[in-house]
Protein backbone atom coordinates (compact mmCIF):
# COMPACT_ATOMS: atom_id res chain seq x y z
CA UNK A 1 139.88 122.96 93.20
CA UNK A 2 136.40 121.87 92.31
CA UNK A 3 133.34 124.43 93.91
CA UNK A 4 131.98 123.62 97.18
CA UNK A 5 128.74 122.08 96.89
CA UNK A 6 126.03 124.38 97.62
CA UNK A 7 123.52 122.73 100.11
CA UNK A 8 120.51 124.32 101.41
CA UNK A 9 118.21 123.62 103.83
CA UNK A 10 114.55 123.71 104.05
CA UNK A 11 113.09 123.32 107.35
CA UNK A 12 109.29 123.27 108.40
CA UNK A 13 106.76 121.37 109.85
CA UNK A 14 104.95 120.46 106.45
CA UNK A 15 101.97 119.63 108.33
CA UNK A 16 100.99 119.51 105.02
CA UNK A 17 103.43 120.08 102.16
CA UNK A 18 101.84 122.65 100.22
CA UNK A 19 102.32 123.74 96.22
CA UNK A 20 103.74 126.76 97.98
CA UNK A 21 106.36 124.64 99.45
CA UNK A 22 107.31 122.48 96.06
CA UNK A 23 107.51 125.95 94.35
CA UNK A 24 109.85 127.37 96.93
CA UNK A 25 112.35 124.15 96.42
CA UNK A 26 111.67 124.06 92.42
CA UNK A 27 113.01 127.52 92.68
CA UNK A 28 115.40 127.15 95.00
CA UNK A 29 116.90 124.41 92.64
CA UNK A 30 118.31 127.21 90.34
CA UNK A 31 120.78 128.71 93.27
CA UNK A 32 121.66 125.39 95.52
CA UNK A 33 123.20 122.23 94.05
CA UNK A 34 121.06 120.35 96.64
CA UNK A 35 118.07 120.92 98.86
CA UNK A 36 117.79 118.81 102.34
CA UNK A 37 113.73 119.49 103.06
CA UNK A 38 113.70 119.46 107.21
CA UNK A 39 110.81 118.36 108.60
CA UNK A 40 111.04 119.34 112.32
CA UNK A 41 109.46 116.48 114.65
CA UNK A 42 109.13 116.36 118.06
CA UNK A 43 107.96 112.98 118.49
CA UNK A 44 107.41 114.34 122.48
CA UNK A 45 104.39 116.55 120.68
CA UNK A 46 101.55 114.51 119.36
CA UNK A 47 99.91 118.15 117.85
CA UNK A 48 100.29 117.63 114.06
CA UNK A 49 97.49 117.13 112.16
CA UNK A 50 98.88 115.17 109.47
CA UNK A 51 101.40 111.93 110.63
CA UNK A 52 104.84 112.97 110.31
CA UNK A 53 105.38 109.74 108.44
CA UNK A 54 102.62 109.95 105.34
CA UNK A 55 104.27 113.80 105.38
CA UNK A 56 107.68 112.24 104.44
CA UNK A 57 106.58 109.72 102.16
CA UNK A 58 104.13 112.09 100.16
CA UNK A 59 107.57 114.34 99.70
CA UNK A 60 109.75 111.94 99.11
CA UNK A 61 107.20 110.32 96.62
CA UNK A 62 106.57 113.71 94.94
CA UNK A 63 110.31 114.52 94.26
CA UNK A 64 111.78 110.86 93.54
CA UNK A 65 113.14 111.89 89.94
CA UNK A 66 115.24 114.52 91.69
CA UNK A 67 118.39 113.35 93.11
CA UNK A 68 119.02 117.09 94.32
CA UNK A 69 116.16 116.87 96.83
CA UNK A 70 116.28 114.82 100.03
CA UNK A 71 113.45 114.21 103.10
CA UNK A 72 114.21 114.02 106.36
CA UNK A 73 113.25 114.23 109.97
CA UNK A 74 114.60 116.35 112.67
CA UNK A 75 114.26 117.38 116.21
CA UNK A 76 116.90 119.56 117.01
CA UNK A 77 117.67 123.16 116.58
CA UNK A 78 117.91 124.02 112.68
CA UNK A 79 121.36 125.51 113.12
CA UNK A 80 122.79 122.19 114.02
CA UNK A 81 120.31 120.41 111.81
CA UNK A 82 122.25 122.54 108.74
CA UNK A 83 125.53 121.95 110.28
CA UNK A 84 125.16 118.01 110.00
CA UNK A 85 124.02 118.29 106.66
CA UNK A 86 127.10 120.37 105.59
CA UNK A 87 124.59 122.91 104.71
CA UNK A 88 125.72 126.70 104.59
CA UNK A 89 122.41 128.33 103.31
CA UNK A 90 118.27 127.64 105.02
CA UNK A 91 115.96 128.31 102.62
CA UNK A 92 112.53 129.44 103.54
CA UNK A 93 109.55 131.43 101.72
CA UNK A 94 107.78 134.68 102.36
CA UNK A 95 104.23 135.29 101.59
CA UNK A 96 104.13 138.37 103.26
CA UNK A 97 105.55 140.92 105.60
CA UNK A 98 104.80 139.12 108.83
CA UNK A 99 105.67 136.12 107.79
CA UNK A 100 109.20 138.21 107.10
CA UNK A 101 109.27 139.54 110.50
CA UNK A 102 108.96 136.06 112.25
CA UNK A 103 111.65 134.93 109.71
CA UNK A 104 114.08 137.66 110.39
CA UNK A 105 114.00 136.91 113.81
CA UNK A 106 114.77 133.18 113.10
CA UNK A 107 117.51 133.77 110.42
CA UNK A 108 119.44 136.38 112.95
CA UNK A 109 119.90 133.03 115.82
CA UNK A 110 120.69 130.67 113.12
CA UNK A 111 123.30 132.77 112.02
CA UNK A 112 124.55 133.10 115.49
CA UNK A 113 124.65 129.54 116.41
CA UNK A 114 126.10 128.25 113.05
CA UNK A 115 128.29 130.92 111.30
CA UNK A 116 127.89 131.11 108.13
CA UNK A 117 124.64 130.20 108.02
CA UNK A 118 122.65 132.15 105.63
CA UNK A 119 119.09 132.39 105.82
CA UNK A 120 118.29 132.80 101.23
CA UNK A 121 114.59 134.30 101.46
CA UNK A 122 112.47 133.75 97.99
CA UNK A 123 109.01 136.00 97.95
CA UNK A 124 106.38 133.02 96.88
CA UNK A 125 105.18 133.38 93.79
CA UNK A 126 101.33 135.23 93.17
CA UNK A 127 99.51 132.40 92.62
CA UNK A 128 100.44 130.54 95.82
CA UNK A 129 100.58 133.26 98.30
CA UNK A 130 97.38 132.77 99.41
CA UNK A 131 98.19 129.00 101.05
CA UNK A 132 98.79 128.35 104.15
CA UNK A 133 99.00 124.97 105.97
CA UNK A 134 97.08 126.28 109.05
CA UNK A 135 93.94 127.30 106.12
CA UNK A 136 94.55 123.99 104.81
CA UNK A 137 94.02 121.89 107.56
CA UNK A 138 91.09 123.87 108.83
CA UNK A 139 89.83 123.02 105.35
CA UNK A 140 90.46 119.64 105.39
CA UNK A 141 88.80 118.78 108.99
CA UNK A 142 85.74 120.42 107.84
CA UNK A 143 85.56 117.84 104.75
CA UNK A 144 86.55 120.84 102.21
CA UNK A 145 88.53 119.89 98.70
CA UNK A 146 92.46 120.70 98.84
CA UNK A 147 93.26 119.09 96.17
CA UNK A 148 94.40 122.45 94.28
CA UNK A 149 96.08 123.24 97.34
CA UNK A 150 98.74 120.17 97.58
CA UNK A 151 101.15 119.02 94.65
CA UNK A 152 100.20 115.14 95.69
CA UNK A 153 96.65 113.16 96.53
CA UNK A 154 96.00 112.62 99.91
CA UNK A 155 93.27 110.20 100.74
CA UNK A 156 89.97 111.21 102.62
């Protein structure tokens, strides 16, 4: 009997898609067969900065050669999000120790409401751990260059 098919998924709001973010899935590439990036959407919530929309195409864009990666939209709880995609594992990153407190939190319900769900945590790598969508936003608004900060142009 052939292996299950490891899926993971990748939830967020991606408001934007950072290089932290592709390097979390690059990497994540080398444990899971196949990555389902969630973007969470309430479409109730008109708060994002970036359109939900240009968010999924500038993904879906970015990773086209990969037929391991998918893009899509949710709004529902991740648990059942995962459970629709047949997915066993969420993948998220950790820059830091709060952001692993928050996470914790999170990966303790999903495993509640979906078992097995396994929350895989991957430590972001040096060079990215400073991004953060909220500090790129607040940079973009004010006019500054992200460019460095996000694997895909975005026009001004």
């Amino acid at each position: 009997m052939p292996a299950k098919e490891r899926i993971a998924i990748f939830p967020g709001s991606f408001d934007p898609y950072t290089k932290g973010h592709e390097d979390i899935v690059m990497r994540g590439l080398q444990i899971f067969d196949k990555i389902v990036i969630g973007i969470g959407y309430n479409s109730a919530k008109r708060n994002r900065y970036f359109d939900v929309d240009l968010m999924v195409s500038k993904i879906r864009e970015l990773h086209k050669g990969d037929s391991r990666i998918s893009v899509e939209t949710y709004n529902e709880l991740t648990a059942m999000f995962a459970k629709k995609h047949r997915a066993d594992y969420i993948l998220r990153g950790l820059r830091n120790t709060t952001d692993f407190e928050y996470e914790n939190s999170i990966a303790q319900v999903n495993m509640h409401l979906a078992e097995p769900l396994e929350t895989i945590f991957l430590i972001t790598s040096p060079k990215y751990a400073h991004i953060s969508s909220t500090i790129i936003r607040e940079v973009h608004q004010y006019g500054g260059d992200i460019s460095k900060l996000i694997p895909y142009k975005l026009e001004v």
